[in-house]
C-alpha atoms as a PDB file:
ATOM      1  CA  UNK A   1       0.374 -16.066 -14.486  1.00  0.00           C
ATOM      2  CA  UNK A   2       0.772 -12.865 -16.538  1.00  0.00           C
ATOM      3  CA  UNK A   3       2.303 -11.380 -14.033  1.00  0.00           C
ATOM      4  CA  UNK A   4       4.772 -13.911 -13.187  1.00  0.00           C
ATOM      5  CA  UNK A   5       7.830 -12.729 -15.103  1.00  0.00           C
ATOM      6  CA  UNK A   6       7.557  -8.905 -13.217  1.00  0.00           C
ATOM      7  CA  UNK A   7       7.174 -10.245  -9.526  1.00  0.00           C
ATOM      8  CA  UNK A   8       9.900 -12.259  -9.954  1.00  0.00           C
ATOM      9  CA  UNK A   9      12.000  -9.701 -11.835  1.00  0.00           C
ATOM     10  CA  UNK A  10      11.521  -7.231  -9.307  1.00  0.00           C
ATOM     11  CA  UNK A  11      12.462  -9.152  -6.563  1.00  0.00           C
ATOM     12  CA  UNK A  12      15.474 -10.616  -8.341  1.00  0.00           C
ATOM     13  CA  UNK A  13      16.535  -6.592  -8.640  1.00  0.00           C
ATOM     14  CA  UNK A  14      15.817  -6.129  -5.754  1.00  0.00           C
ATOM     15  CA  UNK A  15      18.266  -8.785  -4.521  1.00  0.00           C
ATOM     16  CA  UNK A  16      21.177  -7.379  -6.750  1.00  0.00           C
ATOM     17  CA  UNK A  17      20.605  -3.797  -5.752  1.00  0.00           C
ATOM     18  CA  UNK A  18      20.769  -4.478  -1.882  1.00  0.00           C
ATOM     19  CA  UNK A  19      23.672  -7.238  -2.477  1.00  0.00           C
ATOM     20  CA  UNK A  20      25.903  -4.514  -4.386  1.00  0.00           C
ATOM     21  CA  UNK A  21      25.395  -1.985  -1.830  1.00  0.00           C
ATOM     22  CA  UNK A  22      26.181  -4.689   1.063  1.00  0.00           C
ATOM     23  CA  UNK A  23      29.594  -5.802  -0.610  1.00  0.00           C
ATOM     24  CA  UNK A  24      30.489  -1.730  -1.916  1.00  0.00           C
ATOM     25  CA  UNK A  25      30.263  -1.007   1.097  1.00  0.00           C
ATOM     26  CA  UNK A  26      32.847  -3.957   2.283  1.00  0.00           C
ATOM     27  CA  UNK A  27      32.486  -3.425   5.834  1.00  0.00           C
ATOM     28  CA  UNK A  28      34.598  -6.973   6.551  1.00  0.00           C
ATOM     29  CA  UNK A  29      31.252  -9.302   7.535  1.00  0.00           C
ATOM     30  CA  UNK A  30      29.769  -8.925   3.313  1.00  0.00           C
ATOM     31  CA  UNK A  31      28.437 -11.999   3.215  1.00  0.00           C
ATOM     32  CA  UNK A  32      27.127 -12.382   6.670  1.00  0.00           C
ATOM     33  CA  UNK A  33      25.290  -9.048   6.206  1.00  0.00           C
ATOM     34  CA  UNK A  34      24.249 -10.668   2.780  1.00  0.00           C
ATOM     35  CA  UNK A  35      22.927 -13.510   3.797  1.00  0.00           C
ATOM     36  CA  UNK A  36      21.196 -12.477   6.660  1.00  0.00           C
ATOM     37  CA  UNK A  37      19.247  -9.675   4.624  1.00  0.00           C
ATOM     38  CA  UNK A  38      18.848 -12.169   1.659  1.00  0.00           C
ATOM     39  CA  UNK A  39      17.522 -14.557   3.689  1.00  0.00           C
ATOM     40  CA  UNK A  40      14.821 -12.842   5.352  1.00  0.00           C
ATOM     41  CA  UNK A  41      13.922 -11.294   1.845  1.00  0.00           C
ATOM     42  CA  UNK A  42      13.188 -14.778   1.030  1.00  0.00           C
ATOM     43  CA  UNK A  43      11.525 -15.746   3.876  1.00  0.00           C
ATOM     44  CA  UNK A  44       9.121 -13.232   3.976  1.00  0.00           C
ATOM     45  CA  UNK A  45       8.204 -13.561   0.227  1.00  0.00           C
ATOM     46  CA  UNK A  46       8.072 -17.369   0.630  1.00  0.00           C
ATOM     47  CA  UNK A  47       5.573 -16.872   3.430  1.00  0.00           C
ATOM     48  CA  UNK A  48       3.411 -14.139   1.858  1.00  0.00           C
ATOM     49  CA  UNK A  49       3.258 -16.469  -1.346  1.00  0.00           C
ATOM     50  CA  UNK A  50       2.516 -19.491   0.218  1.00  0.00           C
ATOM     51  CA  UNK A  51      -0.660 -17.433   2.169  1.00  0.00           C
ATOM     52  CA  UNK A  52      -1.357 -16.166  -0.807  1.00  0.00           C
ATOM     53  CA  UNK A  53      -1.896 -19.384  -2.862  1.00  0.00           C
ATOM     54  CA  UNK A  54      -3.330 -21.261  -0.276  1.00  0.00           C
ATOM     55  CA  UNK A  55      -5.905 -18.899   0.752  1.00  0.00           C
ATOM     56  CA  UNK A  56      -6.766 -16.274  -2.203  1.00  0.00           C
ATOM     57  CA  UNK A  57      -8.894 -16.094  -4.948  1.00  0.00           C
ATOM     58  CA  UNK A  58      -7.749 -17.254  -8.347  1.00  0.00           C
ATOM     59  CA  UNK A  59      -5.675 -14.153  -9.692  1.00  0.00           C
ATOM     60  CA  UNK A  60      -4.026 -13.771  -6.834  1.00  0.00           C
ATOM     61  CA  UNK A  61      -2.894 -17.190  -5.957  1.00  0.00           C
ATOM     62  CA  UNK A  62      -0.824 -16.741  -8.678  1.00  0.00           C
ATOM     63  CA  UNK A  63       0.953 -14.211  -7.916  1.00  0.00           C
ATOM     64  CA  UNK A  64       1.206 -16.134  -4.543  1.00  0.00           C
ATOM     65  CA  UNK A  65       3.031 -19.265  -6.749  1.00  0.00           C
ATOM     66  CA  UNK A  66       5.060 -16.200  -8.087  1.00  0.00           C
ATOM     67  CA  UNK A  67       6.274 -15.207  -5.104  1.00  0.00           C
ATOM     68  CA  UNK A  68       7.270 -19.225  -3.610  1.00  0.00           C
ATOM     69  CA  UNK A  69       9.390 -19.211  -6.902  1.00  0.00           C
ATOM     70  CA  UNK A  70      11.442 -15.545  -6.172  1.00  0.00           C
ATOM     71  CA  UNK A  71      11.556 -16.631  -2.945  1.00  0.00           C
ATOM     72  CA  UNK A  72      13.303 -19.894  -3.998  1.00  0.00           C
ATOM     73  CA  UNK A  73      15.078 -18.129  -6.517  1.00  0.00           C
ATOM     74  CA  UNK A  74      16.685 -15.991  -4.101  1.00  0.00           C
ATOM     75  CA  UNK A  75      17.523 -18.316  -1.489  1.00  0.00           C
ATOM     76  CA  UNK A  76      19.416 -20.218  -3.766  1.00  0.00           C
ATOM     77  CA  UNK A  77      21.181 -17.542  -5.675  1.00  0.00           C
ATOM     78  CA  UNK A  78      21.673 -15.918  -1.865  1.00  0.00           C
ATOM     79  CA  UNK A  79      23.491 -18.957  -0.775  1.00  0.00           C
ATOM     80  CA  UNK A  80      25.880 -19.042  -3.682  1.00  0.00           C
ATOM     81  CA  UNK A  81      26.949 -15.181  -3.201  1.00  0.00           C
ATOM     82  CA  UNK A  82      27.403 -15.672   0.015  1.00  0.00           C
ATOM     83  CA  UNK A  83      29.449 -18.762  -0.746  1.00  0.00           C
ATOM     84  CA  UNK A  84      31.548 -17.343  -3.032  1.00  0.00           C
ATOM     85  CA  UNK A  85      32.284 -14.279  -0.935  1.00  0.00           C
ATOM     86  CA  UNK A  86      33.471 -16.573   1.853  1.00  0.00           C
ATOM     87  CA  UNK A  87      35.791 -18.311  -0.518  1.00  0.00           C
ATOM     88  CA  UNK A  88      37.056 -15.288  -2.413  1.00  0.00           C
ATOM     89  CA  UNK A  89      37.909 -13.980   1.797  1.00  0.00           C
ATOM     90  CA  UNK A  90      39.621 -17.482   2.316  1.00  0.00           C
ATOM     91  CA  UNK A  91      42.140 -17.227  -0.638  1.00  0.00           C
END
C-alpha cells in the first residue's frame, strides 16, 4: 500500500481541477454538470478497483483497494459540492 497516498491524491486533484473549471465556467446547471462528471469519475474508479482487488495479483490489488477508497472519497465529497452549490443557488 505504498502507493496508496498518490492514487488517491491524484484522483482527489483531479476532482478539484475539473470541479473549478465546471463552476468558473458558471454556465447556470454547475452542480448538475458536477455531479454528473463526478459521479462517473467515481464510478469508473470504483469499478476498476474493485476488478482490480478481486482479480489481480498481490501489488496490484492494492492499488485496486486504493482506488474503492478515491472512489468513495469522491462520491462523497461530490455529493456535498454539489449540495452546497444547490443551496448557495436557492438563497
Amino acid at each position: 500500500m505504498e502507493n496508496s497516498g498518490k492514487i488517491i491524491g491524484i484522483n482527489l486533484l483531479l476532482f478539484i481541477l475539473y470541479t473549478l473549471l465546471i463552476h468558473a465556467g458558471d454556465n447556470g446547471d454547475a452542480a448538475l454538470a458536477g455531479a454528473i462528471i463526478a459521479y462517473i469519475h467515481a464510478g469508473g474508479i470504483f469499478v476498476v478497483g474493485l476488478f482490480m482487488a478481486i482479480f489481480s495479483n498481490d501489488p496490484n490489488r492494492s492499488r485496486g483497494v486504493s482506488l474503492i477508497l478515491a472512489g468513495l472519497l469522491i462520491a462523497i465529497i461530490g455529493f456535498s459540492v454539489c449540495l452546497g452549490t444547490l443551496s448557495l443557488n436557492i438563497h
